[in-house]
Protein backbone atom coordinates (compact mmCIF):
# COMPACT_ATOMS: atom_id res chain seq x y z
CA UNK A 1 0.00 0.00 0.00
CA UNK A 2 1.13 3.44 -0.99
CA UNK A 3 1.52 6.31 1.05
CA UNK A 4 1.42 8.80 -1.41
CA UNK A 5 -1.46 11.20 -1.73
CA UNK A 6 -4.33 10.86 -3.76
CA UNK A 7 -5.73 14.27 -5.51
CA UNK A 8 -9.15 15.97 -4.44
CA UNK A 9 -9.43 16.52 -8.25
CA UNK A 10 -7.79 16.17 -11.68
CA UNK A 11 -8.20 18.13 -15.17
CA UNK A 12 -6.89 17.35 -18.11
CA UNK A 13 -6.93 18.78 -21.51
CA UNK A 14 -4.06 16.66 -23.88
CA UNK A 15 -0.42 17.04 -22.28
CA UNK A 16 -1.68 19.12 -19.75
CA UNK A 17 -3.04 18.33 -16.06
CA UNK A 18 -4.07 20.26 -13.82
CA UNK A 19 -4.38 18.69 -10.07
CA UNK A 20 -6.57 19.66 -6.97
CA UNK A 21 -4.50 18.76 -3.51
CA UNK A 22 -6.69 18.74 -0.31
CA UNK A 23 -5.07 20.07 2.96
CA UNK A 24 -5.61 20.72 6.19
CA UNK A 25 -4.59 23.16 8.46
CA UNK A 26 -5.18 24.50 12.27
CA UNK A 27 -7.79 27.05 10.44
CA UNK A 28 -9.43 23.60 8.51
CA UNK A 29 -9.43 22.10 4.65
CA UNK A 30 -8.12 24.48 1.91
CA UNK A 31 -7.09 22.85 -1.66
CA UNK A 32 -3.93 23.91 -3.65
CA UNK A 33 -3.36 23.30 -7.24
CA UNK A 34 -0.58 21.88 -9.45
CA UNK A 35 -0.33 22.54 -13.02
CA UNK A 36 1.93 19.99 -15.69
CA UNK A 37 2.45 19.53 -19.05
CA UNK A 38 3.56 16.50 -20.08
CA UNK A 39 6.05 15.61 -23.13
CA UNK A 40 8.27 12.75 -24.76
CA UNK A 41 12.02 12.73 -24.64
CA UNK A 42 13.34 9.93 -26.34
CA UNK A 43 11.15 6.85 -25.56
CA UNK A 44 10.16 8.39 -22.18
CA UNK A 45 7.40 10.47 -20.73
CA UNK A 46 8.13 13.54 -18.61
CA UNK A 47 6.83 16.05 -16.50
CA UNK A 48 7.59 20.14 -16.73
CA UNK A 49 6.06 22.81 -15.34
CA UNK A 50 7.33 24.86 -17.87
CA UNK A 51 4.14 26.33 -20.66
CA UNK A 52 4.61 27.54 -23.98
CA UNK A 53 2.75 29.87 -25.99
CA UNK A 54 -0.14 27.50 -27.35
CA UNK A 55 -0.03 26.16 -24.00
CA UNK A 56 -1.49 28.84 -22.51
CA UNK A 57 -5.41 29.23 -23.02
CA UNK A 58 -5.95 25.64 -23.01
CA UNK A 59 -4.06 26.05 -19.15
CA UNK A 60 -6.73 28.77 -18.06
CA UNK A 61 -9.31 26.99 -19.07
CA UNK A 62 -8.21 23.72 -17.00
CA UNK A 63 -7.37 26.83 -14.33
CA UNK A 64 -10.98 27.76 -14.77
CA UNK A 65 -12.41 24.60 -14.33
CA UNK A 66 -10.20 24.07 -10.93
CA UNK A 67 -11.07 26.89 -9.87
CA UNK A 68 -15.08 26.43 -9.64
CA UNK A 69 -14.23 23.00 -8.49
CA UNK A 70 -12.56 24.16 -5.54
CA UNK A 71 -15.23 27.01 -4.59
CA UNK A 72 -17.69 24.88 -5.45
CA UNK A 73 -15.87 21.97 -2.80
CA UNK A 74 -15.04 24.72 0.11
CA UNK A 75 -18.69 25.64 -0.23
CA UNK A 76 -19.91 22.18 0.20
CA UNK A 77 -17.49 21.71 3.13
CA UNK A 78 -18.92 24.72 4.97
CA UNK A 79 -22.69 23.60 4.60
CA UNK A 80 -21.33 20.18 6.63
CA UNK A 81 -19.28 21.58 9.28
């Protein structure tokens, strides 16, 4: 069994991903966000967060997305605690 952490929430659009993290804190749950695109180098897949031009609207829509996800989720949370 793995202890790595599972995401609240993933988005994807092609090479890119954009992941929801769920935290907690003295103060209670808050999300954070990672963005990635992903490419091939040789025969093997990587990982950059590094965006080029016609990267970039495709992101903020994924950014979009996460972002009513996670409003959406903290407003949720609030009507159960």
């Amino acid at each position: 069994m793995s202890d790595k952490a599972k995401p609240a929430q993933k988005f994807r659009n092609r090479n890119l991903t954009v992941t929801i993290w769920s935290n907690t804190s003295a103060n209670g749950l808050f999300y954070t966000l990672t963005a990635r695109r992903s490419y091939k180098q040789n025969e093997q897949w990587k990982e950059s967060d590094s965006f080029g031009e016609d990267d970039l609207l495709p992101l903020g829509k994924l950014l979009d997305q996460a972002h009513s996800w996670m409003v959406e989720a903290a407003a949720a949370e609030r009507k159960v605690a």
